[in-house]
PDB file of N, CA and C in Angstrom:
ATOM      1  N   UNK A   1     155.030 220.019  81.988  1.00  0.00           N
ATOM      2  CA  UNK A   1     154.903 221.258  81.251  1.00  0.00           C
ATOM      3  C   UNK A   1     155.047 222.406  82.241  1.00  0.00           C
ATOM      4  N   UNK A   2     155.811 223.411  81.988  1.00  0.00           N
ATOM      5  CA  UNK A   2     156.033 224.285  82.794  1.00  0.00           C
ATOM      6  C   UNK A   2     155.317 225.610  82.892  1.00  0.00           C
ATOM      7  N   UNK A   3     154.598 226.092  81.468  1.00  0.00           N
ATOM      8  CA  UNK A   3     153.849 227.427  81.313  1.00  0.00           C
ATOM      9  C   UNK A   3     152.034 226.730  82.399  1.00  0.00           C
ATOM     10  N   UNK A   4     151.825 228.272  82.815  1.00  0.00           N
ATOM     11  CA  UNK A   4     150.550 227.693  83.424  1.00  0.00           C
ATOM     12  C   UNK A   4     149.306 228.169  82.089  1.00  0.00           C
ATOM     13  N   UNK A   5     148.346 227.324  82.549  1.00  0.00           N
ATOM     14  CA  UNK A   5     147.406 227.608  81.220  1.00  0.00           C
ATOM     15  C   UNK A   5     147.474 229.135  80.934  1.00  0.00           C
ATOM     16  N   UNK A   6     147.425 230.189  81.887  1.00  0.00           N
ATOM     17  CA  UNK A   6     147.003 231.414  81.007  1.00  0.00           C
ATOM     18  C   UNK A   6     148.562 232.295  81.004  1.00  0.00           C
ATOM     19  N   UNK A   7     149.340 231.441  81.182  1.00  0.00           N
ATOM     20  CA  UNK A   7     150.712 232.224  80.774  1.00  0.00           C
ATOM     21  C   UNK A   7     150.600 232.391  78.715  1.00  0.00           C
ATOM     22  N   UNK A   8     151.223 233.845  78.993  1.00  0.00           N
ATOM     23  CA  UNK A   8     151.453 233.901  77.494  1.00  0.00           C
ATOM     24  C   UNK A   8     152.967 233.259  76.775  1.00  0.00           C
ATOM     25  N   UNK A   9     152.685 232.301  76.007  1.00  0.00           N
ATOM     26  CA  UNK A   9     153.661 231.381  75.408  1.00  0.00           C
ATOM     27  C   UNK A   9     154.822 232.321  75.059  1.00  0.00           C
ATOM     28  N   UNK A  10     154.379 233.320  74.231  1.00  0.00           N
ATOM     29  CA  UNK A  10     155.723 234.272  73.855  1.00  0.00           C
ATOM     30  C   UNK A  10     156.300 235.001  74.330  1.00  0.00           C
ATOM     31  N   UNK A  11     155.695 235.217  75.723  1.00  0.00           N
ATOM     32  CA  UNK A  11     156.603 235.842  77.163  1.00  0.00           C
ATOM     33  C   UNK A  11     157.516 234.887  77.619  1.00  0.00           C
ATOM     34  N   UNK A  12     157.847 233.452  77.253  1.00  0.00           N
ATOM     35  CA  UNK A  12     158.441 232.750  77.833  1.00  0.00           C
ATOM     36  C   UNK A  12     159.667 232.359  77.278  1.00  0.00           C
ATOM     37  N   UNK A  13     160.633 232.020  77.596  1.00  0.00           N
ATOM     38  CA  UNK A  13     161.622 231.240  77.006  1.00  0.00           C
ATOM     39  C   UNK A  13     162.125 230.049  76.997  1.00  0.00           C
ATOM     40  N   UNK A  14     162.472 229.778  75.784  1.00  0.00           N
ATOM     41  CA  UNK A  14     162.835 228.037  75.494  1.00  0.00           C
ATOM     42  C   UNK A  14     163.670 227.376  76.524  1.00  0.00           C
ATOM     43  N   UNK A  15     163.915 226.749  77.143  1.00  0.00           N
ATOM     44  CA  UNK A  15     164.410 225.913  77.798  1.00  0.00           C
ATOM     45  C   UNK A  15     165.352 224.955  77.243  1.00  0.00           C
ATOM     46  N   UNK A  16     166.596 224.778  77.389  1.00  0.00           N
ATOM     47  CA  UNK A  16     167.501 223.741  76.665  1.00  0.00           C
ATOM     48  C   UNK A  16     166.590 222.089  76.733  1.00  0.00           C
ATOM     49  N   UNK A  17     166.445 221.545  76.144  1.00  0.00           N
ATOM     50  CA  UNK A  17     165.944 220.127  76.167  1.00  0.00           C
ATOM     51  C   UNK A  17     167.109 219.278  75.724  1.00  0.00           C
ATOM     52  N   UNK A  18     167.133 218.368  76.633  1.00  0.00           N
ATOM     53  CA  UNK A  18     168.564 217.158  76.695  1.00  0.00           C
ATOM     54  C   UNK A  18     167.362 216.107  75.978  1.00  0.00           C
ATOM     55  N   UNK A  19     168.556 214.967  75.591  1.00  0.00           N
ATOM     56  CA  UNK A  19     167.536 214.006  74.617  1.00  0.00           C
ATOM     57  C   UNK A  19     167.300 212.769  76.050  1.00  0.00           C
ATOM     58  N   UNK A  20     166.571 212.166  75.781  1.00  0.00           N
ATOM     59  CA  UNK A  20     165.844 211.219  76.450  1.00  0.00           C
ATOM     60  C   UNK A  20     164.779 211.631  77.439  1.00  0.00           C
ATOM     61  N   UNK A  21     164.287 212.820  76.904  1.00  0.00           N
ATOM     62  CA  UNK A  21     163.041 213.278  77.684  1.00  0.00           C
ATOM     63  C   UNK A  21     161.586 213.349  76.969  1.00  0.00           C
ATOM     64  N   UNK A  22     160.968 212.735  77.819  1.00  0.00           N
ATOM     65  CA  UNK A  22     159.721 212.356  77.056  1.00  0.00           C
ATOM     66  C   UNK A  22     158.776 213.280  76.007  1.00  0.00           C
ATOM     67  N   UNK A  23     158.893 213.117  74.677  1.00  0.00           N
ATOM     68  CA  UNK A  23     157.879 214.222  73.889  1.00  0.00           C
ATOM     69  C   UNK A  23     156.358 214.469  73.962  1.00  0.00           C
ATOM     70  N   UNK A  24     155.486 215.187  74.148  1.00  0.00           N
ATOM     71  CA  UNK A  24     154.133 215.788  74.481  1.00  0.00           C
ATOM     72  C   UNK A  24     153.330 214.360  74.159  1.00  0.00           C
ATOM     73  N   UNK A  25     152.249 214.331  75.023  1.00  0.00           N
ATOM     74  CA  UNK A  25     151.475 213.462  74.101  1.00  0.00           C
ATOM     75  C   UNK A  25     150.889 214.113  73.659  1.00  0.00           C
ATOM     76  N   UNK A  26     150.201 213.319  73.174  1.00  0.00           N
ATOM     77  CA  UNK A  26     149.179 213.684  71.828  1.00  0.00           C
ATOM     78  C   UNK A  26     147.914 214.701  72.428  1.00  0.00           C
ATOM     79  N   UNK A  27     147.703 214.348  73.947  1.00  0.00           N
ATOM     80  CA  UNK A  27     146.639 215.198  74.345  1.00  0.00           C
ATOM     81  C   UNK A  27     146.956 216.333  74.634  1.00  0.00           C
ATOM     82  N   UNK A  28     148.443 215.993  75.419  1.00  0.00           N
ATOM     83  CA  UNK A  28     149.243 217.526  75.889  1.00  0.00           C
ATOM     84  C   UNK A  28     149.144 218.316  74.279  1.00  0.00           C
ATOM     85  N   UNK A  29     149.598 217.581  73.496  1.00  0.00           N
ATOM     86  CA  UNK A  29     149.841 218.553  72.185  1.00  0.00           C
ATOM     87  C   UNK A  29     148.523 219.660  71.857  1.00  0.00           C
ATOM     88  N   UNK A  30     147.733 218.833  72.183  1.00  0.00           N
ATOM     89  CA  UNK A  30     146.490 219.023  71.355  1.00  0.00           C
ATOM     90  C   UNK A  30     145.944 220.578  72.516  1.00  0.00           C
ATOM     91  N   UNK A  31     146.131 220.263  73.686  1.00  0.00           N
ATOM     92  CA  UNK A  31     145.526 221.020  74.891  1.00  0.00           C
ATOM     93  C   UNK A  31     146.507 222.363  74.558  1.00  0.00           C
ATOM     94  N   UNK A  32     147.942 222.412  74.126  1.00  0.00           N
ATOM     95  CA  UNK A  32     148.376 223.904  73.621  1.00  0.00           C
ATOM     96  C   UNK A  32     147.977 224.431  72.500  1.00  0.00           C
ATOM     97  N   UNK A  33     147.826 223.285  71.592  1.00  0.00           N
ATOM     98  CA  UNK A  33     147.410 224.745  70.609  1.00  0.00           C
ATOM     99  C   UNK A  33     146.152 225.039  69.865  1.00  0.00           C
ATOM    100  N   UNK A  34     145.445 225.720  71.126  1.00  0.00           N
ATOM    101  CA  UNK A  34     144.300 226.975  71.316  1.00  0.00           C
ATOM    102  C   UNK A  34     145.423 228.133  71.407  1.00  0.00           C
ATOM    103  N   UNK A  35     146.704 227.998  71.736  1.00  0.00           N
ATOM    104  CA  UNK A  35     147.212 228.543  72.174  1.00  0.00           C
ATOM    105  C   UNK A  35     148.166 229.627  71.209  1.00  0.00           C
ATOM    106  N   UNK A  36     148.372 228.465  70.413  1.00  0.00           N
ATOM    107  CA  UNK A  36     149.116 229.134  69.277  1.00  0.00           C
ATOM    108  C   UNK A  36     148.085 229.473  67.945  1.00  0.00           C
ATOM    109  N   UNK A  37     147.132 230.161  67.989  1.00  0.00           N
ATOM    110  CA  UNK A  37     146.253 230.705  66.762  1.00  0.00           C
ATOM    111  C   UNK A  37     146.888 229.871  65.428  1.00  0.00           C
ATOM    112  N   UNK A  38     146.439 229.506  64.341  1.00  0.00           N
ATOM    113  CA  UNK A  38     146.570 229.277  62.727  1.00  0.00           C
ATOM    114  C   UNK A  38     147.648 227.886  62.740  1.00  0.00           C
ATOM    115  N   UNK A  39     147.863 227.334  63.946  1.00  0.00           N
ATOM    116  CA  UNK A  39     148.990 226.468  63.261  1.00  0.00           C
ATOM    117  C   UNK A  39     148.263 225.035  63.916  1.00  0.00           C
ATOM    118  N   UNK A  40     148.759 224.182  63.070  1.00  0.00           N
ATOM    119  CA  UNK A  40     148.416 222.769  63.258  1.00  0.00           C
ATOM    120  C   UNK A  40     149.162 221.750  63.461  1.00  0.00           C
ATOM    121  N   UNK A  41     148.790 220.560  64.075  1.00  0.00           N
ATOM    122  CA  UNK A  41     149.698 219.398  64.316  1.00  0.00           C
ATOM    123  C   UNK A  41     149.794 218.933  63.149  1.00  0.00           C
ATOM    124  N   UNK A  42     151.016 218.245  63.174  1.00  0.00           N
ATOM    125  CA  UNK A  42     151.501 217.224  61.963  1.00  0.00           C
ATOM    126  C   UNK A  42     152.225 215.862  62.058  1.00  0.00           C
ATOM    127  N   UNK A  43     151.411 214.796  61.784  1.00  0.00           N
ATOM    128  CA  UNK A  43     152.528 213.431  61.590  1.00  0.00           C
ATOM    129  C   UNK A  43     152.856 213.383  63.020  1.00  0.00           C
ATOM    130  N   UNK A  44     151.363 212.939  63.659  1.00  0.00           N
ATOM    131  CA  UNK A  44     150.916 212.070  64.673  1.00  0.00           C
ATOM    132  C   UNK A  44     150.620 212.614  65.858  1.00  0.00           C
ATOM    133  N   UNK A  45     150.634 213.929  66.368  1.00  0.00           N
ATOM    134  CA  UNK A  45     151.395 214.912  66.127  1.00  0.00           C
ATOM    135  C   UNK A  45     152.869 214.993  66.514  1.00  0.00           C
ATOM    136  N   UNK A  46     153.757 214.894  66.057  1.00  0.00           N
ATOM    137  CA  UNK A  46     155.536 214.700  65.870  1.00  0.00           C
ATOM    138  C   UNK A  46     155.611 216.368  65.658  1.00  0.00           C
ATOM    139  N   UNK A  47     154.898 217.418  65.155  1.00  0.00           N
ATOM    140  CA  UNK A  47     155.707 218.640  64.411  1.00  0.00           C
ATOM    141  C   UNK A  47     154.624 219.511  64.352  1.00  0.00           C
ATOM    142  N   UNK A  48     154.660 220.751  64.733  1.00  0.00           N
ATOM    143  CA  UNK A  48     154.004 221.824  64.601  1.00  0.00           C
ATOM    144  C   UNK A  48     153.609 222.934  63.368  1.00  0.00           C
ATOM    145  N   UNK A  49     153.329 223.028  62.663  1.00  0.00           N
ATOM    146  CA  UNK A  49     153.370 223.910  61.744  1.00  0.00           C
ATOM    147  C   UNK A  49     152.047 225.176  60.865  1.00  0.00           C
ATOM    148  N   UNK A  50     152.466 225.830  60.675  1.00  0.00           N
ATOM    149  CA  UNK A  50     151.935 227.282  60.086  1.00  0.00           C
ATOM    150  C   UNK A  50     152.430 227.513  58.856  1.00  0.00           C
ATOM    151  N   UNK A  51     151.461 227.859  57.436  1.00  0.00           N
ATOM    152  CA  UNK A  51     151.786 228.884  56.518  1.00  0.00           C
ATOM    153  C   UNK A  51     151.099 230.002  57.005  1.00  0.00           C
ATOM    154  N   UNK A  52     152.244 231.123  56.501  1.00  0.00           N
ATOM    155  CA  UNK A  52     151.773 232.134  56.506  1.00  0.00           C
ATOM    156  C   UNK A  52     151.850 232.861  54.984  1.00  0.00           C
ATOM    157  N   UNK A  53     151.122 234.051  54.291  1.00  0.00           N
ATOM    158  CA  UNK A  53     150.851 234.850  53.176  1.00  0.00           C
ATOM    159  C   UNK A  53     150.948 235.772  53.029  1.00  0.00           C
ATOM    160  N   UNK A  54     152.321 236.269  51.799  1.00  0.00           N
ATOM    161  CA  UNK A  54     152.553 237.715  51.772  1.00  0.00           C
ATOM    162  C   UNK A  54     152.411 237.798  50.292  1.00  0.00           C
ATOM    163  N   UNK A  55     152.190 239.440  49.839  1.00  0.00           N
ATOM    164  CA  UNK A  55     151.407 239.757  48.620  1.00  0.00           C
ATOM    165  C   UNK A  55     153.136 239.388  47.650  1.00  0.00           C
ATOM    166  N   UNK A  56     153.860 239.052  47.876  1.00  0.00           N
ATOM    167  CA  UNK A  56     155.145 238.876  47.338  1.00  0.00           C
ATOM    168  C   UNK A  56     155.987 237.875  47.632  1.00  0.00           C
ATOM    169  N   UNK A  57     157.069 237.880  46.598  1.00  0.00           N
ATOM    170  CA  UNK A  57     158.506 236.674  46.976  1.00  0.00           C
ATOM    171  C   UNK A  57     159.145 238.026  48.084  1.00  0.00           C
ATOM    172  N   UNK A  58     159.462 239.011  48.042  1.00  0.00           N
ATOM    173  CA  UNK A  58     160.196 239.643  49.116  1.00  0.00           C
ATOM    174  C   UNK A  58     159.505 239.839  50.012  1.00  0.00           C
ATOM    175  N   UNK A  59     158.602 239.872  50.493  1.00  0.00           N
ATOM    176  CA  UNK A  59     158.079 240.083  51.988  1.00  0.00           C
ATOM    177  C   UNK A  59     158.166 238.922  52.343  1.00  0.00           C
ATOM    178  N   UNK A  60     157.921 237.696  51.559  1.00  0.00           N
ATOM    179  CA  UNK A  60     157.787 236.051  51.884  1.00  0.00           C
ATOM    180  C   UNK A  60     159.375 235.983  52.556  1.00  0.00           C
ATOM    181  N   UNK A  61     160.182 236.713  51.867  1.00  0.00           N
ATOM    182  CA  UNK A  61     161.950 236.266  52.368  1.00  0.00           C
ATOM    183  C   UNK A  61     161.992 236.982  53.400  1.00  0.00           C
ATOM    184  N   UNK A  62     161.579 238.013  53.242  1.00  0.00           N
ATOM    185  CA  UNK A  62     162.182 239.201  54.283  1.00  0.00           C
ATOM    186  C   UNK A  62     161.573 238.454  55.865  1.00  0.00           C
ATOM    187  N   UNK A  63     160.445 238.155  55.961  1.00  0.00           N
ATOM    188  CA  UNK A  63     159.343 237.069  56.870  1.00  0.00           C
ATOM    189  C   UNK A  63     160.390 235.731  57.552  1.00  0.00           C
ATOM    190  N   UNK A  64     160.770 234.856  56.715  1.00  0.00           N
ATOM    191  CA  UNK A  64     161.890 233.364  56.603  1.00  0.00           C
ATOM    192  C   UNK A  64     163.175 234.587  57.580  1.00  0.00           C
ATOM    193  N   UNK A  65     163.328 235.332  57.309  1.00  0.00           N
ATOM    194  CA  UNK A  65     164.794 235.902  57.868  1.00  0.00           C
ATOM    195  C   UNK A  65     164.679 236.586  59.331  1.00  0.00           C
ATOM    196  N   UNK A  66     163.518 236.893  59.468  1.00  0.00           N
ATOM    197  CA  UNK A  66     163.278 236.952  60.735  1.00  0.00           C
ATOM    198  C   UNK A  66     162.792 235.839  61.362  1.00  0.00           C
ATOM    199  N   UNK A  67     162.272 234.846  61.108  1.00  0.00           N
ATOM    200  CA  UNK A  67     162.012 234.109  62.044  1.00  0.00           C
ATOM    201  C   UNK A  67     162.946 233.246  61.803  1.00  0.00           C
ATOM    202  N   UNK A  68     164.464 233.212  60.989  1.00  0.00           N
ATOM    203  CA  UNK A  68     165.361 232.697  61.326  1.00  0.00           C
ATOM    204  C   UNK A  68     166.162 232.888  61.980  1.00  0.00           C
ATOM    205  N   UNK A  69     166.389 234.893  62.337  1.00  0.00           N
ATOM    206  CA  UNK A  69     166.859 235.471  63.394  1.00  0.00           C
ATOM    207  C   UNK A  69     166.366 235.182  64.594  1.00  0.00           C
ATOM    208  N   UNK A  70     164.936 234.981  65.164  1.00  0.00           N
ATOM    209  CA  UNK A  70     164.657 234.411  66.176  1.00  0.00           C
ATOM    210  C   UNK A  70     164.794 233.201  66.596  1.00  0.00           C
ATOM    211  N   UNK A  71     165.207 232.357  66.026  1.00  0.00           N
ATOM    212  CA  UNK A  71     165.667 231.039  66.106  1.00  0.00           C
ATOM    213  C   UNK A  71     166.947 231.075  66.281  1.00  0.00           C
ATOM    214  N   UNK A  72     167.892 231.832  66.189  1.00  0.00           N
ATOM    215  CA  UNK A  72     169.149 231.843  66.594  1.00  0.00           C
ATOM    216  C   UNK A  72     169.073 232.427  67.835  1.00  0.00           C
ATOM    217  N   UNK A  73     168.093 233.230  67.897  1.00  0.00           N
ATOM    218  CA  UNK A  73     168.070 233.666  69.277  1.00  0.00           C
ATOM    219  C   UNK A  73     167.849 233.258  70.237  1.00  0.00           C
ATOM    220  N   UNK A  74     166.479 232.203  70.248  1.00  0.00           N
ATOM    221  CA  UNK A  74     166.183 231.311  71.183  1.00  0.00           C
ATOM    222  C   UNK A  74     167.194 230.174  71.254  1.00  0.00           C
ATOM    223  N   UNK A  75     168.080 229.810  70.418  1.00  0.00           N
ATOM    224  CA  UNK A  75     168.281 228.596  70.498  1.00  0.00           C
ATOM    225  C   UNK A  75     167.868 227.411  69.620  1.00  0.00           C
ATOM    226  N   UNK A  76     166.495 227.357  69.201  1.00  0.00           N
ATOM    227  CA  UNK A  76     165.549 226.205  68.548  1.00  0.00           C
ATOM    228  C   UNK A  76     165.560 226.645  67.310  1.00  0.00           C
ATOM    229  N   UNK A  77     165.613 225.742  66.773  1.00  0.00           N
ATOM    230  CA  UNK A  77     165.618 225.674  65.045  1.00  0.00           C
ATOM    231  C   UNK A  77     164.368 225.574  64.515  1.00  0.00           C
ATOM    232  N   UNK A  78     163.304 226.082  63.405  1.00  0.00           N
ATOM    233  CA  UNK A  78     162.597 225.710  63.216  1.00  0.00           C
ATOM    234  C   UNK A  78     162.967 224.984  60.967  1.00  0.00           C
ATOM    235  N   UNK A  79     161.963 224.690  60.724  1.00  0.00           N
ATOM    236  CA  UNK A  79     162.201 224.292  59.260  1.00  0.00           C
ATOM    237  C   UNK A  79     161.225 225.091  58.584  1.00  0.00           C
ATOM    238  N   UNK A  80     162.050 225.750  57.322  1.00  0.00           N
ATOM    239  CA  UNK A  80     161.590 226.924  57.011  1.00  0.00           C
ATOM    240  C   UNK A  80     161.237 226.588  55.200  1.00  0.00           C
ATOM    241  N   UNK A  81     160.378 226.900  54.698  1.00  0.00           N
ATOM    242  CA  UNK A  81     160.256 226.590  53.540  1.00  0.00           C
ATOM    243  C   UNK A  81     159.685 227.758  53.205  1.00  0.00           C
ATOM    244  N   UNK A  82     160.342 228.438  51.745  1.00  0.00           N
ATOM    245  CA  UNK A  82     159.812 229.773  51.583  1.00  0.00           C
ATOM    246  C   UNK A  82     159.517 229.805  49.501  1.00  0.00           C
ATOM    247  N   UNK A  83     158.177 231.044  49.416  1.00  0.00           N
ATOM    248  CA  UNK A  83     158.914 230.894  47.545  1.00  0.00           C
ATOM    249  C   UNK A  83     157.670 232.170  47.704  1.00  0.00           C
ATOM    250  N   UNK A  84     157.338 232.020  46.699  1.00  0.00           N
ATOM    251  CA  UNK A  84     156.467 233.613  46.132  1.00  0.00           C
ATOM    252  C   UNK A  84     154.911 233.367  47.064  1.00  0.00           C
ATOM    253  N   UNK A  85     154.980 234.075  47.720  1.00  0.00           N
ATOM    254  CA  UNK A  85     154.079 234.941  48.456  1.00  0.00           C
ATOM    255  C   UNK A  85     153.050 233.828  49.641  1.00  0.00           C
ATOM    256  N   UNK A  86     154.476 232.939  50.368  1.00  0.00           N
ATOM    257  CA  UNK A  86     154.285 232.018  51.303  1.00  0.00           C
ATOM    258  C   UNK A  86     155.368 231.766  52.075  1.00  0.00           C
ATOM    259  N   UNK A  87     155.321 231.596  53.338  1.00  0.00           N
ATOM    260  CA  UNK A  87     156.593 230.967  54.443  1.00  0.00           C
ATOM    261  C   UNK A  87     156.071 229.989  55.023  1.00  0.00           C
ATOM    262  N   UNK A  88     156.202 228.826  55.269  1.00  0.00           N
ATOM    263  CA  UNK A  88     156.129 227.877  55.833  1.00  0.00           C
ATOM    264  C   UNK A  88     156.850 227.554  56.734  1.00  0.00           C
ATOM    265  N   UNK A  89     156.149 227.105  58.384  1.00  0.00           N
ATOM    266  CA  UNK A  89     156.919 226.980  59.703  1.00  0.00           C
ATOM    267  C   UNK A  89     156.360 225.502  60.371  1.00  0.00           C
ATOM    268  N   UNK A  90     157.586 225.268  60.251  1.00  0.00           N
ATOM    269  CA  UNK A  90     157.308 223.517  61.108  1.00  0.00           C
ATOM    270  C   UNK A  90     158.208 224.026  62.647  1.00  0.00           C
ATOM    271  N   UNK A  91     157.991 223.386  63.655  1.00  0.00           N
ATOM    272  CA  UNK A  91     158.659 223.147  64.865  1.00  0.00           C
ATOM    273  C   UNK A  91     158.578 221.681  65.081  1.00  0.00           C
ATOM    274  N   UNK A  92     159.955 220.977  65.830  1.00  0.00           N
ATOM    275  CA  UNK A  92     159.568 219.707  66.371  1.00  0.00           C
ATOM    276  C   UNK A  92     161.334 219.861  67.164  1.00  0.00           C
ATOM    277  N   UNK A  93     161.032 218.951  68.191  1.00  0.00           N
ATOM    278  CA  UNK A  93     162.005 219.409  68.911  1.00  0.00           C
ATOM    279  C   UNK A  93     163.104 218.029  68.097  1.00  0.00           C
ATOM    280  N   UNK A  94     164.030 217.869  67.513  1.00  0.00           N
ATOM    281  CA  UNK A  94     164.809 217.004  67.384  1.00  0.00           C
ATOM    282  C   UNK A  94     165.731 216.031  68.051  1.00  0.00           C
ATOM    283  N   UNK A  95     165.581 216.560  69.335  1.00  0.00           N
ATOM    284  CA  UNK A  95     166.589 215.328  70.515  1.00  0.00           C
ATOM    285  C   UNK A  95     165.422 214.100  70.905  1.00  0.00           C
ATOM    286  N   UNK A  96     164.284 214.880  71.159  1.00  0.00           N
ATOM    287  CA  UNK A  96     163.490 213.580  71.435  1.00  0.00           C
ATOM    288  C   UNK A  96     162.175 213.396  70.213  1.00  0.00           C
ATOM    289  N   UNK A  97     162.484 213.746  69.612  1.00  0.00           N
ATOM    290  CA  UNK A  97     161.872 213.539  67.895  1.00  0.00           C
ATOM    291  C   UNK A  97     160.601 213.460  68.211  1.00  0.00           C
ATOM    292  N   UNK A  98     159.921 214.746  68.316  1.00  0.00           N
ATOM    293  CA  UNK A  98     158.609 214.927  69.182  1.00  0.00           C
ATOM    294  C   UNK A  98     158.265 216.325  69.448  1.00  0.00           C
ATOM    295  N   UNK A  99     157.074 216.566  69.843  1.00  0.00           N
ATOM    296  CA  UNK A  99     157.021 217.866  70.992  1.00  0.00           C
ATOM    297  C   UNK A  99     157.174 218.248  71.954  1.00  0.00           C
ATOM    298  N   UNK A 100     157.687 219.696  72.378  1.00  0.00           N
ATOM    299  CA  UNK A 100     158.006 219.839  73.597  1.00  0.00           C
ATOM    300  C   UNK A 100     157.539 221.196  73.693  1.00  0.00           C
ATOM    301  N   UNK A 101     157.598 221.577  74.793  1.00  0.00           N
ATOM    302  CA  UNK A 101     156.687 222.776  75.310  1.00  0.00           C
ATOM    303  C   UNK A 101     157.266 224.020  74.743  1.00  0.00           C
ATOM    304  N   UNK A 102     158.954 223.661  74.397  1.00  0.00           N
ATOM    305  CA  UNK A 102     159.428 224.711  73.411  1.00  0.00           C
ATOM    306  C   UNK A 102     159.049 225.160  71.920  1.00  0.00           C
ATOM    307  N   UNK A 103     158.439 224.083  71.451  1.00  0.00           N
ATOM    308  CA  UNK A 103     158.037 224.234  69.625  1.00  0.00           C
ATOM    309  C   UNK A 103     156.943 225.455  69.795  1.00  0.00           C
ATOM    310  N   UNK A 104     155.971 225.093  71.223  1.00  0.00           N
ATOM    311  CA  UNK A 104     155.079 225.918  71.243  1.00  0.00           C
ATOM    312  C   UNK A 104     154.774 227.546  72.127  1.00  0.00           C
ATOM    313  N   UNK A 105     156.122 227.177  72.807  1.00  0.00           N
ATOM    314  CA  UNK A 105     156.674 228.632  72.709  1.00  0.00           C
ATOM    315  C   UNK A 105     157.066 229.361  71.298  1.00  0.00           C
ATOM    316  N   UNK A 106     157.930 228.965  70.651  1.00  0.00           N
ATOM    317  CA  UNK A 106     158.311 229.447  69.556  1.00  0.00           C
ATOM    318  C   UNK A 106     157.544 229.608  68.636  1.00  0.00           C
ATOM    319  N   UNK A 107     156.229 228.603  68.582  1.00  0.00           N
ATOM    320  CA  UNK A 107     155.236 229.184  67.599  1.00  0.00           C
ATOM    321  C   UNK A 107     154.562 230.652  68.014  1.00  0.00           C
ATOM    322  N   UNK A 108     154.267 230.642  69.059  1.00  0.00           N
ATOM    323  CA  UNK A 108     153.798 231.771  70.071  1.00  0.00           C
ATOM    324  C   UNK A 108     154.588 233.025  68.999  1.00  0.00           C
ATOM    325  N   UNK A 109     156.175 233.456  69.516  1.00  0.00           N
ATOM    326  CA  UNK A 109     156.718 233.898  69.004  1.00  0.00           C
ATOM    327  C   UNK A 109     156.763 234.527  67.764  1.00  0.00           C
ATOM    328  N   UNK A 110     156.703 233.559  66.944  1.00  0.00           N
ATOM    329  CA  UNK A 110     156.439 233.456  65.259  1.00  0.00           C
ATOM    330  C   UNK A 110     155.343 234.125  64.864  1.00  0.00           C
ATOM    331  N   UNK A 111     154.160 233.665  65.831  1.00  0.00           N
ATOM    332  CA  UNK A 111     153.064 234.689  65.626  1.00  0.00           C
ATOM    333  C   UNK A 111     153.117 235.751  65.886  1.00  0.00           C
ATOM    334  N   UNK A 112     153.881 236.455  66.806  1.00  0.00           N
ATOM    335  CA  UNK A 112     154.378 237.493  66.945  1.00  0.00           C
ATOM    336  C   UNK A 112     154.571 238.444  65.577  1.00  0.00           C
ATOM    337  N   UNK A 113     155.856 237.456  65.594  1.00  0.00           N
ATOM    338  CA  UNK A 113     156.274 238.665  63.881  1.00  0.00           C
ATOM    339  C   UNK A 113     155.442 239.058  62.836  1.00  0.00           C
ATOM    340  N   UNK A 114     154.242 238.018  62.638  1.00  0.00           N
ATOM    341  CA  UNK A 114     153.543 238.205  61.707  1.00  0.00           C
ATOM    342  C   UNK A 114     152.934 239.157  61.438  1.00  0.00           C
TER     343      UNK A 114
END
């Protein structure tokens, strides 16, 4: 892992990840996110994810479109599920079908926009 504990995650940037590199364990997973406020492991932990709550379907979209713009930006894709007055954010890195120190940069991020 490359951030030091009191580096701020969303000062940092994603790093390309090639596939056959080992995904977080479960403790590493667990030891970042204090890090990322409101979001939780998922499915073992394999995937990162956050809802977030807006008083509407358009702030809910307008929300999905920026943090799909930042995902083009970084590079990393996240999975976005959106409808009336909710966005839903998964991260998982897909080459090594797992976590990587990038999902939790990008959650960092995400919290950002909010």
């Amino acid at each position: 892992m490359s951030a030091t504990p009191d580096a701020d995650l969303a000062a940092l940037r994603c790093e390309p990840c090639r596939g056959g590199m080992p995904a977080l364990t479960p403790d590493a997973a667990r030891a970042l996110l204090p890090r990322v406020p409101g979001w939780a492991l998922k499915d073992g932990p394999d995937r990162i994810e956050r809802s977030f709550a807006f008083p509407d379907f358009a702030q809910a979209q307008a929300f999905a479109v920026r943090v799909g713009d930042l995902c083009e930006a970084e590079g990393h894709h996240a999975e976005l599920r959106y409808g009336w007055g909710f966005c839903a954010v998964s991260f998982w890195t897909h080459k090594i079908n797992g976590l990587h120190e990038n999902d939790f940069i990008m959650a960092a991020k995400v919290n950002g926009l909010a």
